[in-house]
N, C-alpha and C. Protein backbone atom coordinates (compact mmCIF):
# COMPACT_ATOMS: atom_id res chain seq x y z
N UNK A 1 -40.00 -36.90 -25.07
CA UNK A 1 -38.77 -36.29 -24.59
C UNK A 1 -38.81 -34.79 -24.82
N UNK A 2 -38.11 -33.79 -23.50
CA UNK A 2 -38.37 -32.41 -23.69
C UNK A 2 -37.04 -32.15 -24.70
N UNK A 3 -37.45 -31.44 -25.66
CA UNK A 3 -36.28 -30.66 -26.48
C UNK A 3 -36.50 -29.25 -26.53
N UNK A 4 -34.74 -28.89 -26.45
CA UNK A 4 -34.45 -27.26 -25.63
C UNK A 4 -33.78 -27.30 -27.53
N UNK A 5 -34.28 -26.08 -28.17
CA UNK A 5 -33.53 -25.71 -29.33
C UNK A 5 -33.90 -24.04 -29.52
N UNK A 6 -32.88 -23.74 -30.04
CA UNK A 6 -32.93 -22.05 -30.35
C UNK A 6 -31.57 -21.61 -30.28
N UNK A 7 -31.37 -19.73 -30.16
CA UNK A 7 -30.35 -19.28 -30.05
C UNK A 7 -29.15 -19.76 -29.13
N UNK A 8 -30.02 -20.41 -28.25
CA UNK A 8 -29.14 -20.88 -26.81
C UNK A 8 -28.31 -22.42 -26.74
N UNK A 9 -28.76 -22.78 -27.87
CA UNK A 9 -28.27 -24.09 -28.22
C UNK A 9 -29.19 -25.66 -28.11
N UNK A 10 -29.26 -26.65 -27.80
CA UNK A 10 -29.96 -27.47 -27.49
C UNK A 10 -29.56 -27.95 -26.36
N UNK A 11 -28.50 -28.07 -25.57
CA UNK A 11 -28.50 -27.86 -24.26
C UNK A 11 -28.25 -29.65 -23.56
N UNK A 12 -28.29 -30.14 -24.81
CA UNK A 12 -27.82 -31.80 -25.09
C UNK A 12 -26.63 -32.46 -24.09
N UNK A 13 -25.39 -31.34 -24.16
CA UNK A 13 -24.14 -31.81 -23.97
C UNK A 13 -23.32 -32.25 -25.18
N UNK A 14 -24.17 -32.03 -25.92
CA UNK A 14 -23.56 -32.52 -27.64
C UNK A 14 -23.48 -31.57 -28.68
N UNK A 15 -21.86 -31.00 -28.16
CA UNK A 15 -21.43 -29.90 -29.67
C UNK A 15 -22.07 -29.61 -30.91
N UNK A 16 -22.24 -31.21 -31.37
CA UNK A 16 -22.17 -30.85 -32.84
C UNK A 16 -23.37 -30.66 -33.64
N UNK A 17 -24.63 -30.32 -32.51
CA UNK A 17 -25.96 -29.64 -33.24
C UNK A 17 -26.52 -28.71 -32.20
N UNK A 18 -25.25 -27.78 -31.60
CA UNK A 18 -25.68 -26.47 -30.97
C UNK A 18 -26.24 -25.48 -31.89
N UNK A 19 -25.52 -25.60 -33.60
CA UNK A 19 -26.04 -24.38 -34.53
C UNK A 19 -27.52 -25.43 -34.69
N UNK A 20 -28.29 -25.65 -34.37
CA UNK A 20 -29.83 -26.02 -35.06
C UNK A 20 -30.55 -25.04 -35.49
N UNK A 21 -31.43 -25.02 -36.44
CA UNK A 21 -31.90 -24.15 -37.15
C UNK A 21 -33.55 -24.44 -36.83
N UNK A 22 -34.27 -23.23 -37.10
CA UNK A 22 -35.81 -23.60 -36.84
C UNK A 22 -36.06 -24.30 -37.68
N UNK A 23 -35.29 -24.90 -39.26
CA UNK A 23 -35.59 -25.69 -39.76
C UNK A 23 -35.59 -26.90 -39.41
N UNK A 24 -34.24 -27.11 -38.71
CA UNK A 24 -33.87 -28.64 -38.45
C UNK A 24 -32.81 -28.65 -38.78
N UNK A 25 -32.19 -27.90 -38.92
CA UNK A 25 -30.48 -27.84 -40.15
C UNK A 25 -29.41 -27.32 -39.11
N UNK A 26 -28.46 -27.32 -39.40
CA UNK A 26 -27.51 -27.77 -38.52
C UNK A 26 -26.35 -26.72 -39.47
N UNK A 27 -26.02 -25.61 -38.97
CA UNK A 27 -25.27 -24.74 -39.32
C UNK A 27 -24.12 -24.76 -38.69
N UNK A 28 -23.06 -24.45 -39.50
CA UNK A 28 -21.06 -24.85 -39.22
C UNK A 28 -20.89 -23.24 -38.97
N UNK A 29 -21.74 -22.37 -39.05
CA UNK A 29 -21.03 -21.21 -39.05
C UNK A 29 -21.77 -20.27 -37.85
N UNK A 30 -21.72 -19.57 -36.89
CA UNK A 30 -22.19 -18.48 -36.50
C UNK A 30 -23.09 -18.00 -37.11
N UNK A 31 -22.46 -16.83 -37.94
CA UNK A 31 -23.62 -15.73 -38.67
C UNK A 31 -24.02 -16.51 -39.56
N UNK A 32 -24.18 -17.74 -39.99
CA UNK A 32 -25.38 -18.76 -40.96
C UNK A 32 -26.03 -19.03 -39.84
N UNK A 33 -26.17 -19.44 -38.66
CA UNK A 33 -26.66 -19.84 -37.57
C UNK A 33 -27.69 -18.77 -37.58
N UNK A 34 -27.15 -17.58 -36.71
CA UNK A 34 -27.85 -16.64 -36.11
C UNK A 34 -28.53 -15.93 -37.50
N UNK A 35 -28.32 -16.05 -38.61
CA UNK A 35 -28.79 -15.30 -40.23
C UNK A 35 -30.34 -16.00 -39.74
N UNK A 36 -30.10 -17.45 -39.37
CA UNK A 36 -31.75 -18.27 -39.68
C UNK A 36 -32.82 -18.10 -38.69
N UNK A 37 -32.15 -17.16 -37.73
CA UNK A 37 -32.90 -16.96 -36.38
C UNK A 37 -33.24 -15.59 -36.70
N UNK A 38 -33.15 -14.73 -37.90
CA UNK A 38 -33.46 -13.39 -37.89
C UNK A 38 -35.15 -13.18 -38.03
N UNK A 39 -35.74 -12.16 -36.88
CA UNK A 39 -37.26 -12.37 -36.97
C UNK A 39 -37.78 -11.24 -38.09
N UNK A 40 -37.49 -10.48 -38.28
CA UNK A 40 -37.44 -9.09 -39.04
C UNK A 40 -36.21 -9.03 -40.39
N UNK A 41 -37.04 -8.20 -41.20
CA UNK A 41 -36.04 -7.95 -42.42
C UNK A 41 -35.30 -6.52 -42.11
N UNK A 42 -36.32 -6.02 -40.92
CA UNK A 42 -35.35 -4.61 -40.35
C UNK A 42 -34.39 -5.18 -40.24
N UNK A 43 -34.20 -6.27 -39.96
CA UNK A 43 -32.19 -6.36 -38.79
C UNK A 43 -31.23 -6.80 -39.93
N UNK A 44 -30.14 -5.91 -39.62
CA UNK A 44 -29.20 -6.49 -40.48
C UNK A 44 -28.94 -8.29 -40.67
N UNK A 45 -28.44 -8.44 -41.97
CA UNK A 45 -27.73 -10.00 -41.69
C UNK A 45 -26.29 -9.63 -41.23
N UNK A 46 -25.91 -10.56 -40.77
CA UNK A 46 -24.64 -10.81 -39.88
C UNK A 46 -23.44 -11.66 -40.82
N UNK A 47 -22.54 -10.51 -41.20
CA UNK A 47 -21.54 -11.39 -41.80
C UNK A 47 -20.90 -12.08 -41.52
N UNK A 48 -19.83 -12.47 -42.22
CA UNK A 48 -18.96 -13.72 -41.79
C UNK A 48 -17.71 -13.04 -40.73
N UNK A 49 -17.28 -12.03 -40.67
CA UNK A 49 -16.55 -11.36 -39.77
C UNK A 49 -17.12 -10.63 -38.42
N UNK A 50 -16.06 -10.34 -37.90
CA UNK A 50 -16.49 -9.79 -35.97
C UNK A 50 -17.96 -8.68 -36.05
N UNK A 51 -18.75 -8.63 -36.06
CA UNK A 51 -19.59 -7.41 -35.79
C UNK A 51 -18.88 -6.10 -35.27
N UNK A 52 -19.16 -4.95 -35.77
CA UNK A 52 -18.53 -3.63 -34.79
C UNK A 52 -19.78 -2.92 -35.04
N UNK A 53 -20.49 -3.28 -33.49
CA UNK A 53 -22.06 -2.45 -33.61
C UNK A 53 -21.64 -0.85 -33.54
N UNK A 54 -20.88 -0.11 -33.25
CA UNK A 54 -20.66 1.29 -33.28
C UNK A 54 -20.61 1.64 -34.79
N UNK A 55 -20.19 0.58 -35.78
CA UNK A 55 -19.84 0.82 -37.28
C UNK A 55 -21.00 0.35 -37.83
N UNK A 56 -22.04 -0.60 -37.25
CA UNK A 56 -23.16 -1.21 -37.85
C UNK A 56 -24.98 -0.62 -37.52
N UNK A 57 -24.28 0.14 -36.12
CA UNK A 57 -25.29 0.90 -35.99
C UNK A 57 -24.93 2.34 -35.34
N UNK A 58 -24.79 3.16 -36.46
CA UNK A 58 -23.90 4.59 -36.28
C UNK A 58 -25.23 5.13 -35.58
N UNK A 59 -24.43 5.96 -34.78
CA UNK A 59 -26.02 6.73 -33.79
C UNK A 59 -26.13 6.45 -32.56
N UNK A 60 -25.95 5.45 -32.20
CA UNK A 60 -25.97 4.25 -30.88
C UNK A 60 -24.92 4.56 -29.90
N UNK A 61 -23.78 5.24 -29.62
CA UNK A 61 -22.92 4.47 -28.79
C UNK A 61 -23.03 5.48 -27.63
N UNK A 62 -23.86 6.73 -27.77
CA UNK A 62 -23.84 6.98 -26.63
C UNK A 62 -25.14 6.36 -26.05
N UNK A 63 -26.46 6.02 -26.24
CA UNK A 63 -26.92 4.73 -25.58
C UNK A 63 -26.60 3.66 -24.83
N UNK A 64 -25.24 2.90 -25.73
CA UNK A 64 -24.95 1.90 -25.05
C UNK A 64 -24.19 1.82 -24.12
N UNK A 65 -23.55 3.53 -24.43
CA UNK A 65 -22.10 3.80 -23.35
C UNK A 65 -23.11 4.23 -22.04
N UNK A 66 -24.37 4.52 -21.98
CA UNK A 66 -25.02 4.52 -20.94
C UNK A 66 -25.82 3.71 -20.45
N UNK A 67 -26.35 2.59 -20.98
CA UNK A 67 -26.78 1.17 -20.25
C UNK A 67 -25.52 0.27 -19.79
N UNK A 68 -24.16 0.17 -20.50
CA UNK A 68 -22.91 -0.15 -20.11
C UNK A 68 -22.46 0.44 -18.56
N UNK A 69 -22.78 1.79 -18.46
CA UNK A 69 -22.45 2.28 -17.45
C UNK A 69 -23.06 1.75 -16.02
N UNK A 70 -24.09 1.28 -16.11
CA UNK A 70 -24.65 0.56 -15.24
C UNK A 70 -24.07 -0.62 -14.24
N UNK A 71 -23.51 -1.11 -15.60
CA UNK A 71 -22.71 -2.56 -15.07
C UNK A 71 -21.29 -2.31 -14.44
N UNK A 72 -21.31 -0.89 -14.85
CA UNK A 72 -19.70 -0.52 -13.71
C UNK A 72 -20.21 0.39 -12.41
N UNK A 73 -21.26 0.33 -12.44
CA UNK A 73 -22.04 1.08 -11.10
C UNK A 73 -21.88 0.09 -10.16
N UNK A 74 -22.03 0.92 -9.09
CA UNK A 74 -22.30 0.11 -7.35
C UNK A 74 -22.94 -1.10 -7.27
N UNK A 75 -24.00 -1.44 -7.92
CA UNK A 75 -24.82 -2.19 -7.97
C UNK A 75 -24.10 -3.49 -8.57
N UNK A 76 -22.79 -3.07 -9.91
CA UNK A 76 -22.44 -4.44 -9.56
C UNK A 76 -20.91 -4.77 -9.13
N UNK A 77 -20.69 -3.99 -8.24
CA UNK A 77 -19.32 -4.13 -8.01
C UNK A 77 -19.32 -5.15 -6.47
């Protein structure tokens, strides 16, 4: 049988082991979820509250305010 597991979920139709872990473990939380999928010790861990990447990665927002800009361009209106 093909099995779909990772960030994207398992793809089952069945809620309650979308958090799967590359272990096999079965995470209740988001950022415990996505913590076990981290490939690098560069990347932050992900707390238990909302992310604010402008506050988590100071430096960035005029970058993103210009790949963002894209998606309000012609192309996708």
């Amino acid at each position: 049988a093909r099995q779909v597991r990772g960030l994207c979920g398992t793809y089952n139709w069945d809620g309650r082991d979308e958090f799967t872990t590359p272990a096999g473990d079965v995470e209740t939380g988001v950022a415990a979820f996505v913590n076990r999928y981290r490939a690098s010790g560069d990347c932050p861990l992900l707390g238990p509250g909302p992310l604010e990447p402008c506050d988590a990665f100071a430096g960035r927002r005029e970058l993103a305010e210009a790949a963002c800009a894209v998606l309000h361009g012609p192309a996708f209106q």
